[in-house]
Structures are given as C-alpha cells and as structure tokens.
PDB file of N, CA and C in Angstrom:
ATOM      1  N   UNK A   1      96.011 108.377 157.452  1.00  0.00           N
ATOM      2  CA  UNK A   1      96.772 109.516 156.980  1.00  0.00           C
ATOM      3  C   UNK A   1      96.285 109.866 155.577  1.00  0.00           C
ATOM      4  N   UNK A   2      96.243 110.651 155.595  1.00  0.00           N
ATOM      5  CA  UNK A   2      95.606 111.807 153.779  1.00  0.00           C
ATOM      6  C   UNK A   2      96.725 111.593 153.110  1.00  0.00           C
ATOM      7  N   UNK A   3      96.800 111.210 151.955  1.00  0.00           N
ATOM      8  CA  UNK A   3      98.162 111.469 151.240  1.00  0.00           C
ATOM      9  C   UNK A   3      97.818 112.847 149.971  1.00  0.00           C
ATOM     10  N   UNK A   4      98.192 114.096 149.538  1.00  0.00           N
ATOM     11  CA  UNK A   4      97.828 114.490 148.858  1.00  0.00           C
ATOM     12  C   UNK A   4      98.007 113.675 147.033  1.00  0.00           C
ATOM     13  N   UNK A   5      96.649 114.450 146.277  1.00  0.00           N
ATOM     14  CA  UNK A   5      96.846 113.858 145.064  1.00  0.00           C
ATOM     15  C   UNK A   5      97.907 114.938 144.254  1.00  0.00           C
ATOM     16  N   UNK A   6      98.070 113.461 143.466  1.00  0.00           N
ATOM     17  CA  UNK A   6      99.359 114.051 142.756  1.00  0.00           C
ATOM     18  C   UNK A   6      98.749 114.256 141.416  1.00  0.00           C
ATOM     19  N   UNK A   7      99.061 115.377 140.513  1.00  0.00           N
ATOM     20  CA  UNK A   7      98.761 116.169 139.202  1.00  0.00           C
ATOM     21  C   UNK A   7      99.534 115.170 138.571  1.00  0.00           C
ATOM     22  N   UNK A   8      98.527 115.355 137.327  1.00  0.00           N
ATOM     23  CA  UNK A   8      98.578 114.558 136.023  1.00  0.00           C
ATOM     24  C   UNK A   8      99.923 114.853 135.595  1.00  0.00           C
ATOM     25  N   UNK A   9     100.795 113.601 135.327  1.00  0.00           N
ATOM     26  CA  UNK A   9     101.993 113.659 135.083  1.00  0.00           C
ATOM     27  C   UNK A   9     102.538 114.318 133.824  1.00  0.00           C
ATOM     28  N   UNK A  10     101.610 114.616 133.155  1.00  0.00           N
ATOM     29  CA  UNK A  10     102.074 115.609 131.905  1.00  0.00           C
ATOM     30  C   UNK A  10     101.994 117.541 132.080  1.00  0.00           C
ATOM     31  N   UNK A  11     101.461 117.366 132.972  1.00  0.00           N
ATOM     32  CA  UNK A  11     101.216 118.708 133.761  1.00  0.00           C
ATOM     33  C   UNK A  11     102.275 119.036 134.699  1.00  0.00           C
ATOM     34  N   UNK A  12     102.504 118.034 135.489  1.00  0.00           N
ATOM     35  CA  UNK A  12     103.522 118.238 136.499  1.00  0.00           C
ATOM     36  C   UNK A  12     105.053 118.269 135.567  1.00  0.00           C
ATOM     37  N   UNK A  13     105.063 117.761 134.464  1.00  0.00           N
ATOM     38  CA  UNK A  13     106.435 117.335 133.727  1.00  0.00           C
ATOM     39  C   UNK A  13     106.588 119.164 133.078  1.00  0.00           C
ATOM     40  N   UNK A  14     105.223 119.388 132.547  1.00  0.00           N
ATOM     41  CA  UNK A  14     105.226 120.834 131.940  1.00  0.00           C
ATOM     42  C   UNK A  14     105.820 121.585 132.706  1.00  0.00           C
ATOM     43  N   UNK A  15     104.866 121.908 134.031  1.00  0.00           N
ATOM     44  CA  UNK A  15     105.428 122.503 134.918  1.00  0.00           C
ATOM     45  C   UNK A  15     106.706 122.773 135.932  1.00  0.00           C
ATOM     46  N   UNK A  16     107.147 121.573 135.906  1.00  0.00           N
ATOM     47  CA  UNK A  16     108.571 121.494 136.288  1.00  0.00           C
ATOM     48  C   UNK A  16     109.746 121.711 135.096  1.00  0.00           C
ATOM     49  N   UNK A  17     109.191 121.652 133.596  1.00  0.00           N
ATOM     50  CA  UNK A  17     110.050 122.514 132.584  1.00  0.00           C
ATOM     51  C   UNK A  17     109.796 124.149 133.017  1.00  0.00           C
ATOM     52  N   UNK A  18     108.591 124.781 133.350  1.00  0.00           N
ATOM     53  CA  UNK A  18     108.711 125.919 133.473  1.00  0.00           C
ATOM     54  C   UNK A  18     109.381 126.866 134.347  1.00  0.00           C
ATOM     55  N   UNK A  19     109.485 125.956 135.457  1.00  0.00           N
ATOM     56  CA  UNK A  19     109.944 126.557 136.834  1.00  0.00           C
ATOM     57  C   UNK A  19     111.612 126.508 136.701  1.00  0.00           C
ATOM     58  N   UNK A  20     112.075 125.307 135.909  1.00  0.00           N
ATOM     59  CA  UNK A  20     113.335 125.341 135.373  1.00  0.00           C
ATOM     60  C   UNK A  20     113.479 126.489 134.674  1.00  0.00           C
ATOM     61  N   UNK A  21     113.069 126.782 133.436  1.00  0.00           N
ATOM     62  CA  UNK A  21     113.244 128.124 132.929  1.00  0.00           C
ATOM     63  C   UNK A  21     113.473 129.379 133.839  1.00  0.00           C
ATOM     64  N   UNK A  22     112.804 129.365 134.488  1.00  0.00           N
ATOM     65  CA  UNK A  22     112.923 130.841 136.103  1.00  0.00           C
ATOM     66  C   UNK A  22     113.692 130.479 136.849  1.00  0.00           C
ATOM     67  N   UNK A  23     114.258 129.341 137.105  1.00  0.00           N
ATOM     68  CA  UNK A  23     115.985 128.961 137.780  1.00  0.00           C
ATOM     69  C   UNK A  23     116.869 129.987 137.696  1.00  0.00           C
ATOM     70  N   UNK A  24     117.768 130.782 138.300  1.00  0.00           N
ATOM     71  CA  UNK A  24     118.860 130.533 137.653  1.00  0.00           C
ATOM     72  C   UNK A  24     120.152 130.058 137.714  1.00  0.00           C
ATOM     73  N   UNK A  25     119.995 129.013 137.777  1.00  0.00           N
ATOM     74  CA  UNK A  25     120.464 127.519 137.414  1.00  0.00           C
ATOM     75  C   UNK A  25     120.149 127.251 135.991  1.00  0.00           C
ATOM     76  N   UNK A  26     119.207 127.507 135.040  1.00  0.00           N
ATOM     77  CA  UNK A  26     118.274 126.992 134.242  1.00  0.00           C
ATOM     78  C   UNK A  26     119.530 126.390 132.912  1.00  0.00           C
ATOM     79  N   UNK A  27     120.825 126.961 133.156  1.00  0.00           N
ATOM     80  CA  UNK A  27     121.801 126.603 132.011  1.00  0.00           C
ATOM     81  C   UNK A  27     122.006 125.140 132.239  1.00  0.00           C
ATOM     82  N   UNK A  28     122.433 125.223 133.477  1.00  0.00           N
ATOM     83  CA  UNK A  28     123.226 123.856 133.752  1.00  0.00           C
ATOM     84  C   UNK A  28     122.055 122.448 134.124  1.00  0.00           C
ATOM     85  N   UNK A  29     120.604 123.194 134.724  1.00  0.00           N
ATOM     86  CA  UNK A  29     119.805 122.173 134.451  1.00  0.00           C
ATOM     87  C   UNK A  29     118.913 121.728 133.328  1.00  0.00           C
ATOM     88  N   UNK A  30     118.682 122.411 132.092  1.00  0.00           N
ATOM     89  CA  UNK A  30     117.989 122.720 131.303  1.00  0.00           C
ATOM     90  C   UNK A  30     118.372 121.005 130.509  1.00  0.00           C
ATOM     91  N   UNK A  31     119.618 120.516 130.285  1.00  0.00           N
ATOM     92  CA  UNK A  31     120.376 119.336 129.551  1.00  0.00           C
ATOM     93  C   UNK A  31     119.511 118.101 130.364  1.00  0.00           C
ATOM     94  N   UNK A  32     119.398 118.322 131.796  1.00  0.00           N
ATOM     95  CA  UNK A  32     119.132 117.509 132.881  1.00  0.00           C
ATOM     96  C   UNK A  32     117.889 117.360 132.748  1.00  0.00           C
ATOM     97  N   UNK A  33     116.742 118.165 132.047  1.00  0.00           N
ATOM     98  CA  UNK A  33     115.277 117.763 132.428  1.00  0.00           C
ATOM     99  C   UNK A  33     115.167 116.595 132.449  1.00  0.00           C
ATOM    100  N   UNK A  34     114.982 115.535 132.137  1.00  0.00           N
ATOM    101  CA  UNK A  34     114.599 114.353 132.147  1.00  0.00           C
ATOM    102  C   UNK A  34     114.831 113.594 133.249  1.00  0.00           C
ATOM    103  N   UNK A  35     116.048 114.027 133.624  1.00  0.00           N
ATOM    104  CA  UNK A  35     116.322 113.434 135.128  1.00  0.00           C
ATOM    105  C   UNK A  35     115.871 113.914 136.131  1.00  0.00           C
ATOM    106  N   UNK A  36     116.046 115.248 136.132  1.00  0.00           N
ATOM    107  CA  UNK A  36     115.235 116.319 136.825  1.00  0.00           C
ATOM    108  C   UNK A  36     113.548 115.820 137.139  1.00  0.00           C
ATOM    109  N   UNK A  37     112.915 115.827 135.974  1.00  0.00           N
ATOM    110  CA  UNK A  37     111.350 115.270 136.320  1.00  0.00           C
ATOM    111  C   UNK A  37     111.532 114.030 136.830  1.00  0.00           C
ATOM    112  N   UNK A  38     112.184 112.896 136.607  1.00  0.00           N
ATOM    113  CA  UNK A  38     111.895 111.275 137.257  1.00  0.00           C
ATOM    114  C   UNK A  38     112.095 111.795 138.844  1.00  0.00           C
ATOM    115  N   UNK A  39     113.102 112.476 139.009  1.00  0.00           N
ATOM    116  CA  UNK A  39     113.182 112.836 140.513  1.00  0.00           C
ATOM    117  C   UNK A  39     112.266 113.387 140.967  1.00  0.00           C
ATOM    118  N   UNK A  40     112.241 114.597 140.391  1.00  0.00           N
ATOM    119  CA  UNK A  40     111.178 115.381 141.034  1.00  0.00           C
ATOM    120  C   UNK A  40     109.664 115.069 141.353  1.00  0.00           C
ATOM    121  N   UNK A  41     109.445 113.528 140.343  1.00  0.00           N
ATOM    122  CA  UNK A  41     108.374 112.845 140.371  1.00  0.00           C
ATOM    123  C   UNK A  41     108.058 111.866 141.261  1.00  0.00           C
ATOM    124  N   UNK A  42     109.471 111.263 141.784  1.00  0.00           N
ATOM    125  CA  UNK A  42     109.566 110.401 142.293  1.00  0.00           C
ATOM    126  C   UNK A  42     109.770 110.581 144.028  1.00  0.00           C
ATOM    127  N   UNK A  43     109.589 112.241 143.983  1.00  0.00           N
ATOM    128  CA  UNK A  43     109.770 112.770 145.676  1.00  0.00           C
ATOM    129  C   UNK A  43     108.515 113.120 146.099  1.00  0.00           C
ATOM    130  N   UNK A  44     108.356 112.462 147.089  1.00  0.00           N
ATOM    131  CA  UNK A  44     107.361 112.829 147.735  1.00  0.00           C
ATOM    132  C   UNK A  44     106.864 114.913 148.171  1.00  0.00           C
ATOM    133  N   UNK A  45     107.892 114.934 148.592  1.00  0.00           N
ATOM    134  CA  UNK A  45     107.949 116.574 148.631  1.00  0.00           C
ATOM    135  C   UNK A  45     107.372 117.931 147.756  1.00  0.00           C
ATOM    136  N   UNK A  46     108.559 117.026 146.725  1.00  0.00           N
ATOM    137  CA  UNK A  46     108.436 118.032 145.521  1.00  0.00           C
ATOM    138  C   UNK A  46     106.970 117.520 144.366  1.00  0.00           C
ATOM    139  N   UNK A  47     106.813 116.326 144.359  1.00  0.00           N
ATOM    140  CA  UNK A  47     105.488 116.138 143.729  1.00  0.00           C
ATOM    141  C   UNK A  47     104.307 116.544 144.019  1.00  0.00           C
ATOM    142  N   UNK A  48     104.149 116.849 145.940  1.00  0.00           N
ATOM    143  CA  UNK A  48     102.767 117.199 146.509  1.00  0.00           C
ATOM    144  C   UNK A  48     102.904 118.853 146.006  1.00  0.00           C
ATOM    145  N   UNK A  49     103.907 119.214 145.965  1.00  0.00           N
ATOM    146  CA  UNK A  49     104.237 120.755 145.870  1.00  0.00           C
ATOM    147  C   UNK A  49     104.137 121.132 144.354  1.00  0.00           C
ATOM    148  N   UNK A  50     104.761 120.570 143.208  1.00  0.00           N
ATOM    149  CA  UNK A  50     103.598 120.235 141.977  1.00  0.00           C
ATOM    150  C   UNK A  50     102.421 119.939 142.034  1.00  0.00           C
ATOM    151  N   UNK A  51     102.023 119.463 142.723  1.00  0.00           N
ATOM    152  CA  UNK A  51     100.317 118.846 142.422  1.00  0.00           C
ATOM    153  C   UNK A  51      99.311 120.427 143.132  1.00  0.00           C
ATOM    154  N   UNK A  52     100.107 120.912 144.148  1.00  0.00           N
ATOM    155  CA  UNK A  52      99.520 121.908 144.992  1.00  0.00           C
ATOM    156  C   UNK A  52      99.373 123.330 144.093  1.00  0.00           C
ATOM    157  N   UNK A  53     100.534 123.256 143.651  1.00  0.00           N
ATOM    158  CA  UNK A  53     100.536 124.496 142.183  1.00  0.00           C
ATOM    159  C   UNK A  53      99.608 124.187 141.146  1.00  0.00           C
ATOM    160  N   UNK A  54      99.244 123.148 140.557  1.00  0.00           N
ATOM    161  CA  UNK A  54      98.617 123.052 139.850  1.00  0.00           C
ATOM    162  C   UNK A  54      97.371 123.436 140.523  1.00  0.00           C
ATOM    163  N   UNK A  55      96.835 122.472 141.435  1.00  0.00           N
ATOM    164  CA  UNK A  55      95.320 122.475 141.771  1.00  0.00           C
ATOM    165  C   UNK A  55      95.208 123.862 141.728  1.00  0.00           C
ATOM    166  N   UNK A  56      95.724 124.972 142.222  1.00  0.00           N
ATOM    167  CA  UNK A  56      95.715 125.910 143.207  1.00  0.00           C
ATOM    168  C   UNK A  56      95.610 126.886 141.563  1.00  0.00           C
ATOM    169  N   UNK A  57      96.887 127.200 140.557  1.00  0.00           N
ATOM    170  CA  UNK A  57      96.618 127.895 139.571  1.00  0.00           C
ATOM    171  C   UNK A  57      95.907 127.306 138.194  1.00  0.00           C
ATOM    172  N   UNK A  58      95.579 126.363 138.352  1.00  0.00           N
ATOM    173  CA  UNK A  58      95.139 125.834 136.912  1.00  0.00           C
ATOM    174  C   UNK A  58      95.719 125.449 135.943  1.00  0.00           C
ATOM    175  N   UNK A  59      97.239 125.676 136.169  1.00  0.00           N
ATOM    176  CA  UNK A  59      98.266 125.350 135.190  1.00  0.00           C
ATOM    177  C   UNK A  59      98.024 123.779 134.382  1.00  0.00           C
ATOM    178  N   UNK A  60      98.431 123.906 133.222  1.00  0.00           N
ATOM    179  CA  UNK A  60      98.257 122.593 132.511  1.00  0.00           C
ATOM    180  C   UNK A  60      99.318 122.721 131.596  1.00  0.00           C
ATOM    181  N   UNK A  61      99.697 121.906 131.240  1.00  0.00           N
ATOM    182  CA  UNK A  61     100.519 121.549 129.655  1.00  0.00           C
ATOM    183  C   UNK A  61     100.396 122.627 128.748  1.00  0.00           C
ATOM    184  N   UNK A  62     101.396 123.364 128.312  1.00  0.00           N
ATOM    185  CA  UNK A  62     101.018 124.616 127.395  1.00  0.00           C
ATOM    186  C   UNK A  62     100.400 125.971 128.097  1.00  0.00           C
ATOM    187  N   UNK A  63     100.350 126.051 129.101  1.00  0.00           N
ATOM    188  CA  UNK A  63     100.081 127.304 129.804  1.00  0.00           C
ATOM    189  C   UNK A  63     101.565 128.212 130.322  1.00  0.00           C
ATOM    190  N   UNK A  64     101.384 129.472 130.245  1.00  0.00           N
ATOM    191  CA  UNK A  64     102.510 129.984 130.920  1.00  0.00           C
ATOM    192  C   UNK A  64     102.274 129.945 132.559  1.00  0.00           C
ATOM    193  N   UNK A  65     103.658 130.373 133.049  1.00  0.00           N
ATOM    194  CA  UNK A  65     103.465 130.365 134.029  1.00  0.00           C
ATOM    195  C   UNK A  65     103.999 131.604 134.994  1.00  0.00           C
ATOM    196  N   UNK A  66     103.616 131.844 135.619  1.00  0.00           N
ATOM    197  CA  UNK A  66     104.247 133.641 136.579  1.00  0.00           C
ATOM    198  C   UNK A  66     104.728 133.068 138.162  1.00  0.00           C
ATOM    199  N   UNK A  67     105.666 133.949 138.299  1.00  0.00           N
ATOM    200  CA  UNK A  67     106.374 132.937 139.739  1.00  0.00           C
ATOM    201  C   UNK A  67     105.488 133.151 140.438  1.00  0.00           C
ATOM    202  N   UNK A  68     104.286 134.592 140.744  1.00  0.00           N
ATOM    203  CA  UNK A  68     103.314 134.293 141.902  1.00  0.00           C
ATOM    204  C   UNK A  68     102.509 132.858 142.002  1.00  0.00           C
ATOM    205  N   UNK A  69     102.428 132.048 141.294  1.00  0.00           N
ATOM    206  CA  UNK A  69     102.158 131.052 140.520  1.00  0.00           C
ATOM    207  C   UNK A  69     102.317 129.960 141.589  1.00  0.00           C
ATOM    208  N   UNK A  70     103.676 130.213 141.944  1.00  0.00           N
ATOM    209  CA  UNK A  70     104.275 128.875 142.454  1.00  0.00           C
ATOM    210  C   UNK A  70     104.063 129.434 144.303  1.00  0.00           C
ATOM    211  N   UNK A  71     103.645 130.473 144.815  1.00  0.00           N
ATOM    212  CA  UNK A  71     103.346 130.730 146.402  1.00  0.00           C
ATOM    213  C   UNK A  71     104.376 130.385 147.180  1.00  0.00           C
ATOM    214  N   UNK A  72     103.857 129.583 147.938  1.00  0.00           N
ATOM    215  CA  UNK A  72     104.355 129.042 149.274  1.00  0.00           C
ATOM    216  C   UNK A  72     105.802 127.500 148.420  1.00  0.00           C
ATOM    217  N   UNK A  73     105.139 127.174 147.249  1.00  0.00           N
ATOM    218  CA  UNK A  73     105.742 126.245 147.057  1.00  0.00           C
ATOM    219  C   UNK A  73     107.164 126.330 146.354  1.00  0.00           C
ATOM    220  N   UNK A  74     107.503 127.730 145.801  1.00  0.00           N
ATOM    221  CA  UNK A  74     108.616 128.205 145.817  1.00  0.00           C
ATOM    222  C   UNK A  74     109.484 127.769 146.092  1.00  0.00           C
ATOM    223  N   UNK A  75     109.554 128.108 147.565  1.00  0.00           N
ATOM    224  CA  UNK A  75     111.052 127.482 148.430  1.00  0.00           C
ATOM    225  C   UNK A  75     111.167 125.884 147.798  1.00  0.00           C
ATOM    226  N   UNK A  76     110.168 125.378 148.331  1.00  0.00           N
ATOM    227  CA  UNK A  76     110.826 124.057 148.060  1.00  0.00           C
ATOM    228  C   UNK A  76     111.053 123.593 146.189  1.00  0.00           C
ATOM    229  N   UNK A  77     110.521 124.543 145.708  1.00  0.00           N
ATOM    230  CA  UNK A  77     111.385 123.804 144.357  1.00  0.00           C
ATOM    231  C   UNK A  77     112.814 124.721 144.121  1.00  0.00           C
ATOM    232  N   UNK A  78     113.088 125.796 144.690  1.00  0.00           N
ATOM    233  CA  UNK A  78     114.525 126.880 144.479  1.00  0.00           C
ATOM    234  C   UNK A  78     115.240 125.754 145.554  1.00  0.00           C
ATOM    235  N   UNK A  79     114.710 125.438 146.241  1.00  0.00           N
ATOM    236  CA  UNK A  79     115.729 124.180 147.163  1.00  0.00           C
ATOM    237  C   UNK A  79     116.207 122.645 146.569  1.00  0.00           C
ATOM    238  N   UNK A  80     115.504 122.470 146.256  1.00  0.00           N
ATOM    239  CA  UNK A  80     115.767 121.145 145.046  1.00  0.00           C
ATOM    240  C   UNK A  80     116.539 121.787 143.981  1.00  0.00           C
ATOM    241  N   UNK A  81     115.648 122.438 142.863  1.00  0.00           N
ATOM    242  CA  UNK A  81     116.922 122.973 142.134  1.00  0.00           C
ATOM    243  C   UNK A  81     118.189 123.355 142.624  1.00  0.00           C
ATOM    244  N   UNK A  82     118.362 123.817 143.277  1.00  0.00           N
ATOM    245  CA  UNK A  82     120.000 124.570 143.929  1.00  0.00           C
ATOM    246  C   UNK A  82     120.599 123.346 144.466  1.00  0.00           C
ATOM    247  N   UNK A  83     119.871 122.197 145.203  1.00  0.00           N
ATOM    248  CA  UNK A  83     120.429 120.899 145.311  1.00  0.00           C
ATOM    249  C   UNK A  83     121.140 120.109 143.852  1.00  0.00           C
ATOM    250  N   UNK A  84     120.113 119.791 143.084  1.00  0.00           N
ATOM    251  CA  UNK A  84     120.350 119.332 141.685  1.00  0.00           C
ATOM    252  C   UNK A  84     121.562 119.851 141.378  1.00  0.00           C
ATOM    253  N   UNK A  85     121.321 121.464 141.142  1.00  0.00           N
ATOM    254  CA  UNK A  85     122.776 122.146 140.446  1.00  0.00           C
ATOM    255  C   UNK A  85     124.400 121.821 141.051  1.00  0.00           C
ATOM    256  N   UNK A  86     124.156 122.156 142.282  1.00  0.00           N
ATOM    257  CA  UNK A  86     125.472 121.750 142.877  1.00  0.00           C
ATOM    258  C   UNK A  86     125.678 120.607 142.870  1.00  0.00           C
ATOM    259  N   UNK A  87     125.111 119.081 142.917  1.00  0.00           N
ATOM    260  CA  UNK A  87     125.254 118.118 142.574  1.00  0.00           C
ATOM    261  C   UNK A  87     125.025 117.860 141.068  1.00  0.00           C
ATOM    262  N   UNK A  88     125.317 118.421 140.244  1.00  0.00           N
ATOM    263  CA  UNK A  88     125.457 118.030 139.026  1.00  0.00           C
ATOM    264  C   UNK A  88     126.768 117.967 138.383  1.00  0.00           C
ATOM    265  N   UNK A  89     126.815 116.913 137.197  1.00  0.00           N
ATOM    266  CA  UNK A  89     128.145 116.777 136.644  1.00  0.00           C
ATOM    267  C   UNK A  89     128.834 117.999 135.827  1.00  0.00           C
ATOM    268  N   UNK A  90     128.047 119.155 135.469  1.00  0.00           N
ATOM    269  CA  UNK A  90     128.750 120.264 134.922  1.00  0.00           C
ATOM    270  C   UNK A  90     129.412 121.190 136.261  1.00  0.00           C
ATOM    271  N   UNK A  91     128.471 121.297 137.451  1.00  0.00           N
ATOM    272  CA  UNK A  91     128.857 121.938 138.214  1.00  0.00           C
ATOM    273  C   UNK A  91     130.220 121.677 139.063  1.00  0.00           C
ATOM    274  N   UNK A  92     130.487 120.057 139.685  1.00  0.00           N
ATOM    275  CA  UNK A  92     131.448 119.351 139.959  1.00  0.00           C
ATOM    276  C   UNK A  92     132.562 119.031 139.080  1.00  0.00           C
ATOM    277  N   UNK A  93     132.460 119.432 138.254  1.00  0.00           N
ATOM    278  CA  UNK A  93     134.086 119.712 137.025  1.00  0.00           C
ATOM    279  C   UNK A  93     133.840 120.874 137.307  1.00  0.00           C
ATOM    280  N   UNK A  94     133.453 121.902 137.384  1.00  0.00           N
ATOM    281  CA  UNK A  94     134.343 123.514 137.369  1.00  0.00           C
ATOM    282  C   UNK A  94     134.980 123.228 138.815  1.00  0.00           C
ATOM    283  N   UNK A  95     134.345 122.770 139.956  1.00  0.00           N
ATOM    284  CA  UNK A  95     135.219 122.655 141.184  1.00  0.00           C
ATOM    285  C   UNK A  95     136.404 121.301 141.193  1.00  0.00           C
ATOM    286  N   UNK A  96     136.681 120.571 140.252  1.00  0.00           N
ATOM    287  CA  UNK A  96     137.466 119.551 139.970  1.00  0.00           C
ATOM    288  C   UNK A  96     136.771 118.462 140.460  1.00  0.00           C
ATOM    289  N   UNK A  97     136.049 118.250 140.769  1.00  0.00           N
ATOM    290  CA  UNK A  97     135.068 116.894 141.729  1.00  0.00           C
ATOM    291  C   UNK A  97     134.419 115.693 140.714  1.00  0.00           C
ATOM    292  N   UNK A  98     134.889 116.165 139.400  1.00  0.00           N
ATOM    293  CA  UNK A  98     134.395 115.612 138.260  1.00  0.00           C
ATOM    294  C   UNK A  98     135.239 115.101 137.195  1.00  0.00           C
ATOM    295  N   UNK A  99     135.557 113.970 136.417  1.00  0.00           N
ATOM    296  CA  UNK A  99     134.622 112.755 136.654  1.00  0.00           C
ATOM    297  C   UNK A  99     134.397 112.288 138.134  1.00  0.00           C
ATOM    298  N   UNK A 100     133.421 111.735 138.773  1.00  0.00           N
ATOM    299  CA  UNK A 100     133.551 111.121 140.033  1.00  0.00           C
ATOM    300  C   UNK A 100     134.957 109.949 140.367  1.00  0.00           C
ATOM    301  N   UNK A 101     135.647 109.919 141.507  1.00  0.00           N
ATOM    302  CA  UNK A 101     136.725 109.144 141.515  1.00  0.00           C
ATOM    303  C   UNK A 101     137.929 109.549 140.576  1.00  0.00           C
ATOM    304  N   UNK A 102     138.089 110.372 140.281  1.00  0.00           N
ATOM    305  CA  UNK A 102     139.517 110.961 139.974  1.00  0.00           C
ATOM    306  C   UNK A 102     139.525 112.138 140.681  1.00  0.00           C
ATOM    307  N   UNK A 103     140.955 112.000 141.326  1.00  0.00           N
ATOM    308  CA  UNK A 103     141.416 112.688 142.501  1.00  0.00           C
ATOM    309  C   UNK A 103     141.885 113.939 141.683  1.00  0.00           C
ATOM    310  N   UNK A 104     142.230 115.097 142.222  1.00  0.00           N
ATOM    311  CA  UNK A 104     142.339 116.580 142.045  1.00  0.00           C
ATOM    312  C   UNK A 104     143.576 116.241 142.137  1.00  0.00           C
ATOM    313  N   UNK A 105     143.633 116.945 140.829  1.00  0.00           N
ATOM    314  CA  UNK A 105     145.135 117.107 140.354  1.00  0.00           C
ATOM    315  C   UNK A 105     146.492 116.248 139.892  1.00  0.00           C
ATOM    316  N   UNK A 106     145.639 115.138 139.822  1.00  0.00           N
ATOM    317  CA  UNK A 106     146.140 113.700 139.200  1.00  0.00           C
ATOM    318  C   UNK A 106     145.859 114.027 137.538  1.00  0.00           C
TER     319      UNK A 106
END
C-alpha cells in the first residue's frame, strides 16, 4: 500500500493557521490552534489533504493563501473544522453542555 507523504510540519502548521482564518468558525477556533494542528496532524485524513495542498500549490510558511488553493481538499478541512467547532468548549456552553458533567440547569 502507498501511503501518501506528509508536508513538512511547519508548512502544514502554517497552513492549517491559514485555512483557519477562512473558517467561519475562525473566532471560536482561532484560541484552539494548537490543538487544532496536533489533531489535524495526527489524522490521517486531514494530514494527506495538507500534504496534497501543499505539493499541489507550493504553499510554505509565510505564503498567502486563496481558497482555490485548497481544491478538492476543501471539503474535508470545512468538515473537520465544523466538527472541532461544535465540539468545542466555547461552543457547548452557549448550548449549556459545558463544563462537561454538569447537568442543565442545576
């Protein structure tokens, strides 16, 4: 089996700050980068789909970036993000779900 290569982790970290910025989500994940990249680094999915943007536009550390940019690989990072967001701790307190384990309306 081929495994694709994965982009230089300072590239992929850039780039997954940028694509955050074009969220919009980008409020509530913007606090989260850090967690955001270990994940996003640590998925098989979303890393081949970084590495594929890169190879594909040239993007590096310090480059801008334009959503035609991101192609086909789009979906799957607006799908992760929109995952992230709704599972996040700012988002789960506006629906009461937050702190975890305290019941609504206690």
């Amino acid at each position: 089996m081929n495994t694709p290569a994965l982009a230089p982790r300072q590239d992929a970290e850039a780039l997954l700050l940028e694509i955050i910025a074009l969220s919009p989500y980008r409020r509530v994940l913007g606090p989260l980068q850090a967690d955001i990249t270990r994940i996003a680094l640590g998925n098989k999915q979303v890393s081949a789909a970084l590495a594929a943007v890169i190879r594909r536009s040239g993007f590096t550390a310090g480059a801008a970036l334009r959503r035609q940019d991101l192609g086909a690989e789009a979906r799957t990072f607006a799908a992760f993000l929109e995952h992230v967001h709704f599972a996040s701790p700012p988002f789960l307190e506006t629906v009461g779900e937050w702190p975890l384990g305290v019941r609504r309306g206690e």
